[in-house]
C-alpha atoms as a PDB file:
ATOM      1  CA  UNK A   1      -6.398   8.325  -1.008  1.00  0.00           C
ATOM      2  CA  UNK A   2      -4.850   5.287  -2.592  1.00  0.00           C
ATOM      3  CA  UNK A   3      -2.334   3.000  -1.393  1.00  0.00           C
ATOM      4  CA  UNK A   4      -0.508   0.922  -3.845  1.00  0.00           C
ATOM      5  CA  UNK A   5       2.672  -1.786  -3.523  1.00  0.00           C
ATOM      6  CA  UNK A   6       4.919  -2.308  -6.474  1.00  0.00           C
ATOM      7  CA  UNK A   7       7.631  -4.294  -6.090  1.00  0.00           C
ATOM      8  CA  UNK A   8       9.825  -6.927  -7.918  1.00  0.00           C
ATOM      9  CA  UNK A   9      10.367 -10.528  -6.018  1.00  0.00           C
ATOM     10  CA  UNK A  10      12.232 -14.121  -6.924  1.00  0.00           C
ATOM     11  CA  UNK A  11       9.977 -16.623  -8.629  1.00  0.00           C
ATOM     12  CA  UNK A  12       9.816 -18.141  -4.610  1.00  0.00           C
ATOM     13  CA  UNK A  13       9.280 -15.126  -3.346  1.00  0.00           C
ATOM     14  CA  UNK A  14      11.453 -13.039  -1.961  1.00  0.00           C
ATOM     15  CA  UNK A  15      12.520  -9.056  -2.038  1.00  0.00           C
ATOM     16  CA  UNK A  16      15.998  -9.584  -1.358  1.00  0.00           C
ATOM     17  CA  UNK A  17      18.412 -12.015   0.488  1.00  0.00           C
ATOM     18  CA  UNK A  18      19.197 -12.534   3.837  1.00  0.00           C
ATOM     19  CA  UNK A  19      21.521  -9.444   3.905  1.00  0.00           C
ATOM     20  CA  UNK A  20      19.037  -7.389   1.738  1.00  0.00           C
ATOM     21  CA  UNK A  21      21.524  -7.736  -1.209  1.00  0.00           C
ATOM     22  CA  UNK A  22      18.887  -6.842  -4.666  1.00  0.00           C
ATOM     23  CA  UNK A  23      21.322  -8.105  -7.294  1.00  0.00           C
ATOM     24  CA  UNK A  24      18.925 -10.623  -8.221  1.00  0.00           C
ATOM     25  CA  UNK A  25      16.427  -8.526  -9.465  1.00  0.00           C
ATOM     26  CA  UNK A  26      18.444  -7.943 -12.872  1.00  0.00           C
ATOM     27  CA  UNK A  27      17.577 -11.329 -13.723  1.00  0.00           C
ATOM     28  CA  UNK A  28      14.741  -9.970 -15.664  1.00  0.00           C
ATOM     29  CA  UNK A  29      17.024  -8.069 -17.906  1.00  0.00           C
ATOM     30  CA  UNK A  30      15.456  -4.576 -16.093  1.00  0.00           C
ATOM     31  CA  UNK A  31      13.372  -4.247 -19.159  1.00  0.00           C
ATOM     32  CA  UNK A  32      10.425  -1.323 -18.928  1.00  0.00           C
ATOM     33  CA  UNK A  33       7.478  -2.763 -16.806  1.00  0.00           C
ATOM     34  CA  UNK A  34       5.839  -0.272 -15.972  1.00  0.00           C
ATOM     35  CA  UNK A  35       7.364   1.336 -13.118  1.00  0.00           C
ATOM     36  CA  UNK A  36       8.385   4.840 -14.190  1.00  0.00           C
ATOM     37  CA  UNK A  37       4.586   5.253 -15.011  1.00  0.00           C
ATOM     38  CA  UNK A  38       3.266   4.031 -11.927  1.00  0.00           C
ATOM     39  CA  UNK A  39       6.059   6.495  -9.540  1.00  0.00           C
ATOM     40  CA  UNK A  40       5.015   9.346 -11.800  1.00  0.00           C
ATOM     41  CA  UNK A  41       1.570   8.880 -10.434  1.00  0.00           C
ATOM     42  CA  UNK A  42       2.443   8.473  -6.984  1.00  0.00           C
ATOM     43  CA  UNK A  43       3.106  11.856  -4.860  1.00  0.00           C
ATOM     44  CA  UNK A  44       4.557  10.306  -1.281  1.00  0.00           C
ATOM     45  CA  UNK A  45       6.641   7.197  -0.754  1.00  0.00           C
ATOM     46  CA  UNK A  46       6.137   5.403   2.543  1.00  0.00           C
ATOM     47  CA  UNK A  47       9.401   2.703   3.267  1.00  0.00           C
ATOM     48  CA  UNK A  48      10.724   1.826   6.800  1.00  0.00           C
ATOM     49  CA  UNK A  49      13.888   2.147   8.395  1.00  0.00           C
ATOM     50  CA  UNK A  50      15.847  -0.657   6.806  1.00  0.00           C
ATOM     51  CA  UNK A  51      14.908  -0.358   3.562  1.00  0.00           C
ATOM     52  CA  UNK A  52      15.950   4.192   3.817  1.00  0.00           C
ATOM     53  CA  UNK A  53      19.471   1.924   5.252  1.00  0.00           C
ATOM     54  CA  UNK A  54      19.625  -0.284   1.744  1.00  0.00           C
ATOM     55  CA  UNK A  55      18.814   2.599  -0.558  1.00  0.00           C
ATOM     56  CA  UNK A  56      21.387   5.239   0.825  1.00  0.00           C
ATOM     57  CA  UNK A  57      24.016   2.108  -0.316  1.00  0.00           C
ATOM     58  CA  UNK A  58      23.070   2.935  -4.014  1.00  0.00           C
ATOM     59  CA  UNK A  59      25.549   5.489  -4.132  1.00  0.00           C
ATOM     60  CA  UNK A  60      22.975   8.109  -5.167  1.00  0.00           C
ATOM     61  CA  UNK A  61      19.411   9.077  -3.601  1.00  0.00           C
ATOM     62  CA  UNK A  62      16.404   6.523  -5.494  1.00  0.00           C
ATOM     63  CA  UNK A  63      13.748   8.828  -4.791  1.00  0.00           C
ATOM     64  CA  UNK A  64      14.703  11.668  -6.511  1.00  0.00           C
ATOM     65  CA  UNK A  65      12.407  15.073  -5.914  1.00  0.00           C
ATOM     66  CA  UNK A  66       9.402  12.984  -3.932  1.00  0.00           C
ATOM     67  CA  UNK A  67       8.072  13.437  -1.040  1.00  0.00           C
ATOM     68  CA  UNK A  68       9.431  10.464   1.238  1.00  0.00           C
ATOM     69  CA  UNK A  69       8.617   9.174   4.906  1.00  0.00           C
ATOM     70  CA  UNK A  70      10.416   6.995   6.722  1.00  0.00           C
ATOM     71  CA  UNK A  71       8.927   5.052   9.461  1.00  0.00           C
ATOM     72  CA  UNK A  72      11.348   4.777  12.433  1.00  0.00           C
ATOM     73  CA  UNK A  73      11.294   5.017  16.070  1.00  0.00           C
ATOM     74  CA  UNK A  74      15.124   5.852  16.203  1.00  0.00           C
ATOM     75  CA  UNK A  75      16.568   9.677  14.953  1.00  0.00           C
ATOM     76  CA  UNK A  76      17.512   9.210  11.469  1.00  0.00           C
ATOM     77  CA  UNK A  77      20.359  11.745   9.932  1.00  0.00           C
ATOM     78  CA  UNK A  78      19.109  13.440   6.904  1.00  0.00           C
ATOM     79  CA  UNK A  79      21.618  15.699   6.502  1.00  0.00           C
ATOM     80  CA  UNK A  80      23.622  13.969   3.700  1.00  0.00           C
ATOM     81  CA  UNK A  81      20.805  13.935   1.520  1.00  0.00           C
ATOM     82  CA  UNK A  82      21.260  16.913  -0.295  1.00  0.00           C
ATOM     83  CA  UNK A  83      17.964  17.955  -2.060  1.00  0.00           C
ATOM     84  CA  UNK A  84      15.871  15.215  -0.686  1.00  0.00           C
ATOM     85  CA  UNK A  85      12.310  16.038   0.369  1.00  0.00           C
ATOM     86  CA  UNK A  86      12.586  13.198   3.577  1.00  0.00           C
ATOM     87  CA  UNK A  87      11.011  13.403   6.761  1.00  0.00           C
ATOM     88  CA  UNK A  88      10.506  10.760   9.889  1.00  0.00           C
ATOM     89  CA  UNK A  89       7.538   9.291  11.280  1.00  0.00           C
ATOM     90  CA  UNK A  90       6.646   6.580  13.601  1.00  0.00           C
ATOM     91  CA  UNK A  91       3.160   5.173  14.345  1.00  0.00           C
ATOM     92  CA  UNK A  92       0.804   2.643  13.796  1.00  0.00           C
ATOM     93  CA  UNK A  93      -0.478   1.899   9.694  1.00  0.00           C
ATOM     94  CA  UNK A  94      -3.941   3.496  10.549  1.00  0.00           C
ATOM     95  CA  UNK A  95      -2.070   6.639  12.183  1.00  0.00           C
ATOM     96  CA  UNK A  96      -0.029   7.146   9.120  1.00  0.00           C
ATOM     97  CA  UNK A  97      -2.999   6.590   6.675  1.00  0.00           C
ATOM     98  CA  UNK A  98      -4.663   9.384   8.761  1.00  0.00           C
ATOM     99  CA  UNK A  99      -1.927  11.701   8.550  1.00  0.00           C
ATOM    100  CA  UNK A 100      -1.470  11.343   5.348  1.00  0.00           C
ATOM    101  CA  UNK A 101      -4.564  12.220   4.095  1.00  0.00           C
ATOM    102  CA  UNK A 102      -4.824  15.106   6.146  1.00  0.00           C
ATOM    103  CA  UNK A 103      -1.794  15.842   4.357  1.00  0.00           C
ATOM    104  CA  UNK A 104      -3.471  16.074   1.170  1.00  0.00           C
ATOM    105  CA  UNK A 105      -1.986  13.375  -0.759  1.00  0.00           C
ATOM    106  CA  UNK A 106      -3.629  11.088  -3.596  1.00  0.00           C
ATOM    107  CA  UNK A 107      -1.483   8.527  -4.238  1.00  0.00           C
ATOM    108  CA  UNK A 108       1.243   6.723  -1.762  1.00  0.00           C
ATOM    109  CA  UNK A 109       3.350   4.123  -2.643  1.00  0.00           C
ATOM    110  CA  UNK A 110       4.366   1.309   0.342  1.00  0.00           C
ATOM    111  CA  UNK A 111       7.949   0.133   0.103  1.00  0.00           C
ATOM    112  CA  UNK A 112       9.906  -2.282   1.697  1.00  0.00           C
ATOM    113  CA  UNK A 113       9.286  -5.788   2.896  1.00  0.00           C
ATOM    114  CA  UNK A 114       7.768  -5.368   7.150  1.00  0.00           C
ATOM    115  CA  UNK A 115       6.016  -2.280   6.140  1.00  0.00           C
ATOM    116  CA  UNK A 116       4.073  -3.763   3.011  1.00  0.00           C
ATOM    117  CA  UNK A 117       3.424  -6.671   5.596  1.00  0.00           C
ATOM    118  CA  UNK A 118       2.304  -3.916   8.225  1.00  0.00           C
ATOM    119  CA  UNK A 119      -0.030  -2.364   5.964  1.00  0.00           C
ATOM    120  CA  UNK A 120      -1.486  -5.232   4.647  1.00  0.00           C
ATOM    121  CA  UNK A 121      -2.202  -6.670   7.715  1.00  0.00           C
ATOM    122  CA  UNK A 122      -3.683  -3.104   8.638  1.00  0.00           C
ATOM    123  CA  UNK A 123      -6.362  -3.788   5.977  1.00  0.00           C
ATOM    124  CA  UNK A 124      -4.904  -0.823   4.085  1.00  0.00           C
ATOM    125  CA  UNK A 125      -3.291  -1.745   0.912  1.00  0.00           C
ATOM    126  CA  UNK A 126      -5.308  -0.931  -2.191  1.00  0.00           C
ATOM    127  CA  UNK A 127      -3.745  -1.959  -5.427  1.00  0.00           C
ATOM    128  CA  UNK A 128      -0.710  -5.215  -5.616  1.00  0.00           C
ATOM    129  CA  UNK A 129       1.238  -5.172  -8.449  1.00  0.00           C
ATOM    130  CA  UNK A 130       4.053  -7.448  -7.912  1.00  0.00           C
ATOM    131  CA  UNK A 131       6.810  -8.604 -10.722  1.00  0.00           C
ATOM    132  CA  UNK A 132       8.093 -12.049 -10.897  1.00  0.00           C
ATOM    133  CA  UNK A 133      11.686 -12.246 -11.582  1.00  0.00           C
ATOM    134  CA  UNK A 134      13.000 -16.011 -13.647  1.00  0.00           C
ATOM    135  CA  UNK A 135      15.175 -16.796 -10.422  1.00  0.00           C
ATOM    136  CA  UNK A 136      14.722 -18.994  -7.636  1.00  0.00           C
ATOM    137  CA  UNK A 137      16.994 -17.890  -4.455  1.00  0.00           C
ATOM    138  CA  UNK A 138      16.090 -20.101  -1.999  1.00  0.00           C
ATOM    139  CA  UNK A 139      15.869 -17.833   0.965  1.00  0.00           C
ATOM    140  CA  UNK A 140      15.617 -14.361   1.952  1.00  0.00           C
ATOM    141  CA  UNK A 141      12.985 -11.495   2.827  1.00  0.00           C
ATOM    142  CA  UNK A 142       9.452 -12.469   1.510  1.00  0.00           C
ATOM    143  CA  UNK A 143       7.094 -10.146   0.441  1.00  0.00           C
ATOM    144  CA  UNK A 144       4.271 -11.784   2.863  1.00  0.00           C
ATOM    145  CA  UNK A 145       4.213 -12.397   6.407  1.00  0.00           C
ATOM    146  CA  UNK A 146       1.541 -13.344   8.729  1.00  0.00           C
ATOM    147  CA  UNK A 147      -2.135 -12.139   8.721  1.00  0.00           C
ATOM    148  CA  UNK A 148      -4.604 -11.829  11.405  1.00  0.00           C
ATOM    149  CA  UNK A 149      -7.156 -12.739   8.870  1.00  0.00           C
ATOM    150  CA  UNK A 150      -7.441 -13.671   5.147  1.00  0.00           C
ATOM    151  CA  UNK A 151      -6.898 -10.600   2.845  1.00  0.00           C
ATOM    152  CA  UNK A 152      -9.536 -11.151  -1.019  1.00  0.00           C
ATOM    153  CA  UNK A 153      -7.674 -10.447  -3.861  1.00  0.00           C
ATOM    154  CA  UNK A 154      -9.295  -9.099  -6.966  1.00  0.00           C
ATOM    155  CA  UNK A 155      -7.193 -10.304 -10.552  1.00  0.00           C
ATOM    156  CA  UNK A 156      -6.619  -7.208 -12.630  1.00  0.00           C
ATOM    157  CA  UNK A 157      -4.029  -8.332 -15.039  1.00  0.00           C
ATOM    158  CA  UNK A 158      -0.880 -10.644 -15.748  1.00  0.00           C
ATOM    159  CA  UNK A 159       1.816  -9.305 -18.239  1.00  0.00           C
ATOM    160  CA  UNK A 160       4.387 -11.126 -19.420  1.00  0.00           C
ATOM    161  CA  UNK A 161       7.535  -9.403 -21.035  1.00  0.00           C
ATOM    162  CA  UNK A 162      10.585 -10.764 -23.248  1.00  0.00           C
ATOM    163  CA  UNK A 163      13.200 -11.469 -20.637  1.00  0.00           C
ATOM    164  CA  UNK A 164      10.907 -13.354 -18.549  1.00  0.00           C
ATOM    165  CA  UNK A 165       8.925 -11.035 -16.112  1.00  0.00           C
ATOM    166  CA  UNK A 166       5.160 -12.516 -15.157  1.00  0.00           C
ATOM    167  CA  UNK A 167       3.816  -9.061 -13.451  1.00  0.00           C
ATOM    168  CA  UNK A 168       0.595 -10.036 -11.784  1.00  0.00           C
ATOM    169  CA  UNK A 169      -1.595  -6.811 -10.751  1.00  0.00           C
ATOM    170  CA  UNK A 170      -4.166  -7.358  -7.897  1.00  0.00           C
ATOM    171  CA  UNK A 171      -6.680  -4.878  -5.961  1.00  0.00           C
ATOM    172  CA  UNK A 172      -7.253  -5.909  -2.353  1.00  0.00           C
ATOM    173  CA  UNK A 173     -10.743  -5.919  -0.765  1.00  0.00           C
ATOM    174  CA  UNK A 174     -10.610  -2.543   0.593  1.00  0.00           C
ATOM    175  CA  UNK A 175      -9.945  -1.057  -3.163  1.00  0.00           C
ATOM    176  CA  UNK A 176     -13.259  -3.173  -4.041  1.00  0.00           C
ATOM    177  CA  UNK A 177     -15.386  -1.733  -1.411  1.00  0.00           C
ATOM    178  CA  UNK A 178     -17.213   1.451  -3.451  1.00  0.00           C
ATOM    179  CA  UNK A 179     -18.726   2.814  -0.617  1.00  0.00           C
ATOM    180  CA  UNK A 180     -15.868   3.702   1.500  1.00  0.00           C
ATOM    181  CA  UNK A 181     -16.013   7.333   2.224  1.00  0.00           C
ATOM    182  CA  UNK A 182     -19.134   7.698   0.410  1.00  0.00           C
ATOM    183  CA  UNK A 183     -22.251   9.670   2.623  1.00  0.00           C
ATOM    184  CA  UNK A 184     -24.945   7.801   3.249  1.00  0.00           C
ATOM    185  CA  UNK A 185     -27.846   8.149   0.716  1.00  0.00           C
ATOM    186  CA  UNK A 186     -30.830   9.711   2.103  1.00  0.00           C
ATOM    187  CA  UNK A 187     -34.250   8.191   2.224  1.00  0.00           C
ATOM    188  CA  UNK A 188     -37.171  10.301   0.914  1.00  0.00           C
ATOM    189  CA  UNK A 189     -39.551  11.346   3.867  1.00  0.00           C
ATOM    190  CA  UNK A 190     -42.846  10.265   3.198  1.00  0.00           C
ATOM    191  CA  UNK A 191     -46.070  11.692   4.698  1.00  0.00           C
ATOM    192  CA  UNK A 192     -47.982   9.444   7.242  1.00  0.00           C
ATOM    193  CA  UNK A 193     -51.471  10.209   8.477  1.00  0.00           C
ATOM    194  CA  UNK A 194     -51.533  10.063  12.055  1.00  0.00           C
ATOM    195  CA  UNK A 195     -52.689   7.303  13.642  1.00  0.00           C
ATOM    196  CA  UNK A 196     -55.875   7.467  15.753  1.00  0.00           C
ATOM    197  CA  UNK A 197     -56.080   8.889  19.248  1.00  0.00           C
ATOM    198  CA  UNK A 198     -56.137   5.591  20.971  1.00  0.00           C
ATOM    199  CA  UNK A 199     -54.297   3.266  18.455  1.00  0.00           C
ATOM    200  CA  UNK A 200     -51.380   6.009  19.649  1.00  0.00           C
ATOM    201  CA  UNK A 201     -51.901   5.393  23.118  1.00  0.00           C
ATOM    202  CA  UNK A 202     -51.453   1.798  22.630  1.00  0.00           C
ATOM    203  CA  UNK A 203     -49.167   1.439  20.245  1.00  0.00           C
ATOM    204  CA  UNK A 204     -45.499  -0.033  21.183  1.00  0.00           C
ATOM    205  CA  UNK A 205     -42.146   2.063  19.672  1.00  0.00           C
ATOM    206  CA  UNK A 206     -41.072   0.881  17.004  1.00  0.00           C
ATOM    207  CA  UNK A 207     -37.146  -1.016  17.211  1.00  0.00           C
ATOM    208  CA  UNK A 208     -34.345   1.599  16.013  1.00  0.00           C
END
């Protein structure tokens, strides 16, 4: 299972002002980068509680037919969401990986500003792909917070487009790692003549 971030920020790096306002964003012109490819691979959208707040303002449900979960300690109403495959969870970023994948799905995308950070800091994010917008807003809701440790970034690709977009694409160090959930290879057992009655007697176990 894969977990990616895509998301558009200011030049200084922000998702959205202070009050979560996103008008911003058009600064690029909302030219095709990419996006509607990358959702169409995705099958389960992870965001938090204020971010579900922000998108029910768009006058019409973002998400379309798939699958979303909403982190949240607090009941959330679902019921004006006509159509809307939405559910609630709350848990820590390892618990939600966990139930994801025993979910069966392939591909989640990680929305919104404290849960990116959450995940990130989790060691769980797999694939950055982040869009520079030409604006500088001075303040708002950054895209990174604090980490209990440096997180490697691998450089897959910058793009730039016509109105001014810079989309930088990065894996993160747990993408790199091409073991992870691989078996074990086994070693060939080779044949050793036994040793001699009293070289066994004396001999010392050997360190696991």
């Amino acid at each position: 299972m894969k977990l990616s971030v895509f998301c558009g920020v200011s030049v200084d790096g922000f998702l959205a002002r202070p009050d979560h306002g996103l008008d911003f964003l058009d600064a690029g012109g909302q030219e095709p980068h990419g996006f509607e490819e990358f959702y169409g691979g995705v099958d389960v959208v992870v965001i938090g509680r204020r971010t579900f707040e922000v998108v029910l303002k768009f006058g019409q449900w973002f998400y379309g037919k798939k699958q979303v979960v909403v982190l949240s300690s607090r009941p959330l109403d679902f019921s004006s969401l006509k159509g809307a495959v939405i559910e609630q969870m709350s848990g820590d970023p390892a618990g939600i990986a966990q139930w994801l994948r025993t979910r069966g799905f392939r591909h989640v995308y990680i929305d919104g500003g404290i849960t990116i950070q959450q995940f990130l800091a989790a060691g769980l994010i797999d694939r950055l792909v982040i869009t520079r917008v030409p604006i500088l807003i001075g303040e708002g809701i950054s895209l990174f917070g604090a980490l209990p440790h440096d997180i490697a970034l691998r450089h897959v690709a910058t793009r730039t487009y016509k109105g001014g977009l810079v989309q930088s694409e990065y894996e993160t160090g747990a993408a790199q790692d091409t073991t992870r959930g691989k078996k074990p290879a086994r070693k060939k057992a080779t044949k050793q003549r036994p040793a001699p009655a009293k070289a066994r007697k004396i001999a010392k176990p050997r360190k696991a």
